[in-house]
PDB file of N, CA and C in Angstrom:
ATOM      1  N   UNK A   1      -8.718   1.378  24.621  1.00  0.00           N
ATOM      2  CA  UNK A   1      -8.635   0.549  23.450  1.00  0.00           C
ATOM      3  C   UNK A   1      -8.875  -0.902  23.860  1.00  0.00           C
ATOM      4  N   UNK A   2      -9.496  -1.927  22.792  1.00  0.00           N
ATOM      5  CA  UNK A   2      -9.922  -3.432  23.633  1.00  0.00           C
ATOM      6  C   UNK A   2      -8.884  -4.157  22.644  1.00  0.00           C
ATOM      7  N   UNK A   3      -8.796  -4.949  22.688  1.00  0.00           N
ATOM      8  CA  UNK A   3      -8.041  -5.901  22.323  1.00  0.00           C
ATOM      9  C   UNK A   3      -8.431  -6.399  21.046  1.00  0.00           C
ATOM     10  N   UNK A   4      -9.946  -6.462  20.536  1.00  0.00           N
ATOM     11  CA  UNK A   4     -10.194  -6.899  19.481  1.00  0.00           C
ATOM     12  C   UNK A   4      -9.867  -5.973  17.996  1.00  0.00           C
ATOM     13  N   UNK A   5      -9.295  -4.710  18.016  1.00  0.00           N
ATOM     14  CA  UNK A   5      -8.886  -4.665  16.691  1.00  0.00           C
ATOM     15  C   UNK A   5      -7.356  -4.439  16.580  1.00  0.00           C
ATOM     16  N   UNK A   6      -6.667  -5.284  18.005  1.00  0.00           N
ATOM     17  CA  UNK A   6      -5.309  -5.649  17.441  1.00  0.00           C
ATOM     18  C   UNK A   6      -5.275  -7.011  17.030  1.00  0.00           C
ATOM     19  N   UNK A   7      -6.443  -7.345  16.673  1.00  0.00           N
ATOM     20  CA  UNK A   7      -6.340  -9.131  15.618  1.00  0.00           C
ATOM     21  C   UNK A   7      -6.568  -8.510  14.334  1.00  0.00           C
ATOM     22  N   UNK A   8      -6.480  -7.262  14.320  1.00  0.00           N
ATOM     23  CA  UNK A   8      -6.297  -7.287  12.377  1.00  0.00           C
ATOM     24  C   UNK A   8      -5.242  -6.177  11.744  1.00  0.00           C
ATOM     25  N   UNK A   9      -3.959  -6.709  11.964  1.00  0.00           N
ATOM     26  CA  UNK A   9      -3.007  -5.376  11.567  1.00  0.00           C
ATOM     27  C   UNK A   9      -3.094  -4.611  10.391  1.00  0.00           C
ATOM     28  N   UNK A  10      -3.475  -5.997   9.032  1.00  0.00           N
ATOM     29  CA  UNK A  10      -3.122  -5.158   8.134  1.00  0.00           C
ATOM     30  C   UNK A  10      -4.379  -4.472   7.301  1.00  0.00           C
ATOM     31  N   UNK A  11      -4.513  -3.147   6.988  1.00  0.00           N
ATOM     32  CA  UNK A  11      -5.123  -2.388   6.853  1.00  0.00           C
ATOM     33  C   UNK A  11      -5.179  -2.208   5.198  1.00  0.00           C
ATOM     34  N   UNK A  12      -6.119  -1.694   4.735  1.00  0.00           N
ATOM     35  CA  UNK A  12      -6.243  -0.992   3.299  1.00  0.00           C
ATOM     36  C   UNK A  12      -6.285   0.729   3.481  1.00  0.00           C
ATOM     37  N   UNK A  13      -5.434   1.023   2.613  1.00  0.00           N
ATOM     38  CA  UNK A  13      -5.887   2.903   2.733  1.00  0.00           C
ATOM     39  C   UNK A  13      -5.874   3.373   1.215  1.00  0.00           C
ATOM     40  N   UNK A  14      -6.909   4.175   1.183  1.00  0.00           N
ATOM     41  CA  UNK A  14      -7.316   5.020   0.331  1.00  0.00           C
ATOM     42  C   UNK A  14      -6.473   5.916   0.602  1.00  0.00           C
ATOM     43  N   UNK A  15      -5.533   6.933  -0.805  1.00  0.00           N
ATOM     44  CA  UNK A  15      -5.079   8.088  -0.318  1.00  0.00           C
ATOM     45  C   UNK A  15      -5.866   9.036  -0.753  1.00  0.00           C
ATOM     46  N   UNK A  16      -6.401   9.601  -0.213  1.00  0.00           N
ATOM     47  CA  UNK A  16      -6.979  10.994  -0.881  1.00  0.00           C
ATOM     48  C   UNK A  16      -6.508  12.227  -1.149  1.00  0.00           C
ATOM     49  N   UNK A  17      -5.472  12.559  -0.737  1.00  0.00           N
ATOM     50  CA  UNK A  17      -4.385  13.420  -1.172  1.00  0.00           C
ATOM     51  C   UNK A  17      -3.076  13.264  -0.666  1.00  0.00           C
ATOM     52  N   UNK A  18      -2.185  14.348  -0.766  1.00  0.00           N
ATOM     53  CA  UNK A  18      -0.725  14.389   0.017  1.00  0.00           C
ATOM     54  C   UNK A  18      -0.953  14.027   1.278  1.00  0.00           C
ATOM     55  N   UNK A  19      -1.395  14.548   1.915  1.00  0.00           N
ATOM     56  CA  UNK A  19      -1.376  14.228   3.360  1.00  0.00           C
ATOM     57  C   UNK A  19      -2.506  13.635   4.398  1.00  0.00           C
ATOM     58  N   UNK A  20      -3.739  13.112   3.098  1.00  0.00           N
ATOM     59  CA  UNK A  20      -5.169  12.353   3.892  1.00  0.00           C
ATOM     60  C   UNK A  20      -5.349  11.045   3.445  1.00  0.00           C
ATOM     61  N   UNK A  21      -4.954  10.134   4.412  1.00  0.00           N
ATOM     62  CA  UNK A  21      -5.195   8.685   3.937  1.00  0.00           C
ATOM     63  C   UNK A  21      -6.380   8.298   4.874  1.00  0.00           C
ATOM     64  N   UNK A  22      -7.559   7.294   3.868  1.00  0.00           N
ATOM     65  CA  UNK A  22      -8.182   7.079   4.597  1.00  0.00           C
ATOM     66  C   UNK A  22      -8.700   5.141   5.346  1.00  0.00           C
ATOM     67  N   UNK A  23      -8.538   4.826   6.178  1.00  0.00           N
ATOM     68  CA  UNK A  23      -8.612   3.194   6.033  1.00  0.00           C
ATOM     69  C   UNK A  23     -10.220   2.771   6.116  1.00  0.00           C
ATOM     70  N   UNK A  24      -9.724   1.722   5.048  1.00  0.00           N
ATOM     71  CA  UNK A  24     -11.112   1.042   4.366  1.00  0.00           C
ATOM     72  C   UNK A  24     -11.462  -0.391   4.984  1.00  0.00           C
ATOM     73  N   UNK A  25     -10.353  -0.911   5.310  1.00  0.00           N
ATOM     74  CA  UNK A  25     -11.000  -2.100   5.913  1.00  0.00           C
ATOM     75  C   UNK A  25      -9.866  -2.965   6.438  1.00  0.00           C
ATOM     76  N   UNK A  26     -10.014  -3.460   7.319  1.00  0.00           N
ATOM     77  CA  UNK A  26      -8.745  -4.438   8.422  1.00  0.00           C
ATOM     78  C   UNK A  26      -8.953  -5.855   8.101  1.00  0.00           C
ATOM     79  N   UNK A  27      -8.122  -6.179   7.965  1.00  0.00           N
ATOM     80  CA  UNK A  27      -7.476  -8.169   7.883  1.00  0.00           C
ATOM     81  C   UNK A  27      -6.916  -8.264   8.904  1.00  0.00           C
ATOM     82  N   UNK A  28      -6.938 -10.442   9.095  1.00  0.00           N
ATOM     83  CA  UNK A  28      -5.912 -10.453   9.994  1.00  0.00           C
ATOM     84  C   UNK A  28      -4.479 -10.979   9.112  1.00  0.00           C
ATOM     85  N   UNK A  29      -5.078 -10.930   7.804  1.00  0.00           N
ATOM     86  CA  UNK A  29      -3.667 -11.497   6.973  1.00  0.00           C
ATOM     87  C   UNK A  29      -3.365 -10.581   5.949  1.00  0.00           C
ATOM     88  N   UNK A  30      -2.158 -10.654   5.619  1.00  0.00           N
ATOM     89  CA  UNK A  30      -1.655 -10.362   4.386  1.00  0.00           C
ATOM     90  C   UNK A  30      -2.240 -10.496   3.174  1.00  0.00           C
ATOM     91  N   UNK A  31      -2.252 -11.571   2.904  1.00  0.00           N
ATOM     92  CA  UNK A  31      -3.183 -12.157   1.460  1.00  0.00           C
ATOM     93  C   UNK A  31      -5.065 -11.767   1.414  1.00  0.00           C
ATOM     94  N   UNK A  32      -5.103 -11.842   2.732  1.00  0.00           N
ATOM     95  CA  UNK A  32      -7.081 -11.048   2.257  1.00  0.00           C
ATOM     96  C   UNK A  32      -7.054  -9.846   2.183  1.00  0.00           C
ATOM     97  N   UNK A  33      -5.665  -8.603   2.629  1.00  0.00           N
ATOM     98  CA  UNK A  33      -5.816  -7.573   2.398  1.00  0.00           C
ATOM     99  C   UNK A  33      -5.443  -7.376   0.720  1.00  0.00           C
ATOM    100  N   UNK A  34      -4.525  -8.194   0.560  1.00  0.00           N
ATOM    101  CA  UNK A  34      -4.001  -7.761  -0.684  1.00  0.00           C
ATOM    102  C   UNK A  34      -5.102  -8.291  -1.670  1.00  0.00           C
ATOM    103  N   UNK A  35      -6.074  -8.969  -1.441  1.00  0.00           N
ATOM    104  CA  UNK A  35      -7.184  -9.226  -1.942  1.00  0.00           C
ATOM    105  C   UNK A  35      -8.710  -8.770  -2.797  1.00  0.00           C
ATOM    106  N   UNK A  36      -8.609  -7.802  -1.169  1.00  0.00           N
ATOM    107  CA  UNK A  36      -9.755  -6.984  -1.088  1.00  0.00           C
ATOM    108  C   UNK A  36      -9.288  -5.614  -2.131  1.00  0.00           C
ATOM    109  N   UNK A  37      -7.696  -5.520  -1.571  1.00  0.00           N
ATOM    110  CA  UNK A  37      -7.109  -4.309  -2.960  1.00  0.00           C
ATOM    111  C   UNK A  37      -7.862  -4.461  -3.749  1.00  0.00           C
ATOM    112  N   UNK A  38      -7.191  -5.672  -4.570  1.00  0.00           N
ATOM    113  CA  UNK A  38      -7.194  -5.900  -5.836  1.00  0.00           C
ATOM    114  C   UNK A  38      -8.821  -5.760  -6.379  1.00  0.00           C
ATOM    115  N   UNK A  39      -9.831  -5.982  -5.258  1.00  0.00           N
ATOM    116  CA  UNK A  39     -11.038  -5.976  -5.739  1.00  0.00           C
ATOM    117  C   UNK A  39     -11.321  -3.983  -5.761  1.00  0.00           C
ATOM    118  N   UNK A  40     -11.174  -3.460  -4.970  1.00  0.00           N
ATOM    119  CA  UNK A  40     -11.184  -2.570  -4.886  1.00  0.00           C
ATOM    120  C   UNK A  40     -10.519  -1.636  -6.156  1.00  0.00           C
ATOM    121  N   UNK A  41      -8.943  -2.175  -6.804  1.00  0.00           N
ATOM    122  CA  UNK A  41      -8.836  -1.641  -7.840  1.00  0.00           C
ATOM    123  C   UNK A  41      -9.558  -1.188  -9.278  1.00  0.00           C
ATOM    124  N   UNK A  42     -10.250  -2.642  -9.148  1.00  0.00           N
ATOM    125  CA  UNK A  42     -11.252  -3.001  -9.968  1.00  0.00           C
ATOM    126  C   UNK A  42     -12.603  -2.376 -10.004  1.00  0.00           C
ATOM    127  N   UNK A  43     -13.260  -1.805  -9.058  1.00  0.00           N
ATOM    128  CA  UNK A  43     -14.042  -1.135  -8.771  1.00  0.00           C
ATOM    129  C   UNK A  43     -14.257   0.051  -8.970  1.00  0.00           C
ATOM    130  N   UNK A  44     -12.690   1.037  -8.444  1.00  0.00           N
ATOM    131  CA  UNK A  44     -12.485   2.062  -8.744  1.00  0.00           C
ATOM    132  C   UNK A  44     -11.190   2.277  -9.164  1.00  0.00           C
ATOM    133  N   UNK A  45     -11.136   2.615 -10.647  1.00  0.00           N
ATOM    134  CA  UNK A  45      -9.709   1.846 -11.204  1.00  0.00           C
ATOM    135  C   UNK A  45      -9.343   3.850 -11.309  1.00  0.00           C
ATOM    136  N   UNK A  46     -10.000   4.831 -10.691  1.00  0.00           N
ATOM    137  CA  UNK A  46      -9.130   6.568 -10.439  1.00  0.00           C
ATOM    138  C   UNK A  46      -8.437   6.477  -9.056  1.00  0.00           C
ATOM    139  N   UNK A  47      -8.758   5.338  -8.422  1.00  0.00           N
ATOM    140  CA  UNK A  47      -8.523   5.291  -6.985  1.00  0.00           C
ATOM    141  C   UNK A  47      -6.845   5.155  -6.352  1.00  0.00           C
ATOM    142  N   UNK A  48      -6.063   5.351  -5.594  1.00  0.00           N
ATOM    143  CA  UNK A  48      -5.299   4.773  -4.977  1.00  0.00           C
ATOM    144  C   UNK A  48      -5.128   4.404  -3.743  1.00  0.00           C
ATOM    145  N   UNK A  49      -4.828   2.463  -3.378  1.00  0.00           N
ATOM    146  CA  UNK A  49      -4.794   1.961  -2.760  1.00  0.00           C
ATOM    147  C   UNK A  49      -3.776   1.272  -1.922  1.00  0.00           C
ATOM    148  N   UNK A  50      -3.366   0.939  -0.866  1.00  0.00           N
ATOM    149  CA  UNK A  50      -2.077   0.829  -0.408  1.00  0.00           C
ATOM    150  C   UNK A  50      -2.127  -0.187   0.630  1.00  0.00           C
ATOM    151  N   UNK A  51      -1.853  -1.546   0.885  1.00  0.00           N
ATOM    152  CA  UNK A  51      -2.193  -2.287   1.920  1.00  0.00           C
ATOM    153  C   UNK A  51      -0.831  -1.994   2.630  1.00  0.00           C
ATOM    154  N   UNK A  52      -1.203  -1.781   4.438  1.00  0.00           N
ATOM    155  CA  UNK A  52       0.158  -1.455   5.334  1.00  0.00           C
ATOM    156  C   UNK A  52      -0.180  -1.880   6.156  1.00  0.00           C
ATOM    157  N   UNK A  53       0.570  -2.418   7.005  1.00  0.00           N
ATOM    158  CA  UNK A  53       0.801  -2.948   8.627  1.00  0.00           C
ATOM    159  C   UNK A  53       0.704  -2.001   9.403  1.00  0.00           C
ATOM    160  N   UNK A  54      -0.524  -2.157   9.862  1.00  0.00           N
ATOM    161  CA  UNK A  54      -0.630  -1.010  11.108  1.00  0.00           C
ATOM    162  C   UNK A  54      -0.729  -1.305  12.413  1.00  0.00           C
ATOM    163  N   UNK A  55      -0.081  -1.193  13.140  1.00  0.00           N
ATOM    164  CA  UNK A  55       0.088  -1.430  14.751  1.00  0.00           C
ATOM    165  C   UNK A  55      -0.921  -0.842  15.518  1.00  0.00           C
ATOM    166  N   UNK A  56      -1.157   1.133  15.314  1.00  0.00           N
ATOM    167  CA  UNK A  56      -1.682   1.123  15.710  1.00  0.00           C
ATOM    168  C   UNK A  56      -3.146   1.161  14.925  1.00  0.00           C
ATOM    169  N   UNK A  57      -4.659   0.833  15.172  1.00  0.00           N
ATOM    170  CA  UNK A  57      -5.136   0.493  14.322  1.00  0.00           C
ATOM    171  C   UNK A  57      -6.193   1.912  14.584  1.00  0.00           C
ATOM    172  N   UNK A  58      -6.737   2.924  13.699  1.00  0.00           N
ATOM    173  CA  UNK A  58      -7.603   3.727  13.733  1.00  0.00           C
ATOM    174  C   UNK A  58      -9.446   3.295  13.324  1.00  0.00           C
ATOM    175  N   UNK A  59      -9.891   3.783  13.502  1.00  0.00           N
ATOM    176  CA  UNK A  59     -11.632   4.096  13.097  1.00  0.00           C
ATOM    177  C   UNK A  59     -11.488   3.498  11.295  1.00  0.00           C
ATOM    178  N   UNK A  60     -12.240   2.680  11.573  1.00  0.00           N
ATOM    179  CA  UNK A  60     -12.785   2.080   9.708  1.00  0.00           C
ATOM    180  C   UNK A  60     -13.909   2.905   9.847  1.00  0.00           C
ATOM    181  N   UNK A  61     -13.658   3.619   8.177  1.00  0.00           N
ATOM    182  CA  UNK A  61     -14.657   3.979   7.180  1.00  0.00           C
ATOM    183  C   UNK A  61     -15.737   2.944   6.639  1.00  0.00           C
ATOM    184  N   UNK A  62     -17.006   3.029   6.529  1.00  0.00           N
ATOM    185  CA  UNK A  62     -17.632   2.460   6.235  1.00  0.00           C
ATOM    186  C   UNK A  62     -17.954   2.957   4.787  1.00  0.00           C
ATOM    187  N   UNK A  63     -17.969   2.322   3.518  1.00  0.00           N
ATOM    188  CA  UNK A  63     -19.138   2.982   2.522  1.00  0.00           C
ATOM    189  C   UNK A  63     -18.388   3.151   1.404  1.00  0.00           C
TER     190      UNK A  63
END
């Protein structure tokens, strides 16, 4: 793991069901994640979205 995607903890996730969340895109702040939500709500208003602090940080979805 390198060091550069522990400069962006907080994460956006798509849930796609009970147990498949998927992450959409990394910040290094609070306020641009909760941002990008909100744009995202707007976009796809069947969707659910969830901004969380993630430590450890997984593979972004593109698309």
């Amino acid at each position: 793991m390198t060091y550069r995607p522990d400069l962006r903890p907080w994460a956006v996730f798509r849930r796609v069901s009970a147990v498949d969340n998927i992450c959409v895109a990394r910040f290094r702040t609070r306020p641009d994640a909760d941002a990008y939500m909100s744009i995202l709500r707007r976009l796809t208003p069947g969707a659910n979205f969830q901004v969380v602090f993630d430590k450890l940080p997984q593979q972004v979805t593109q698309g």
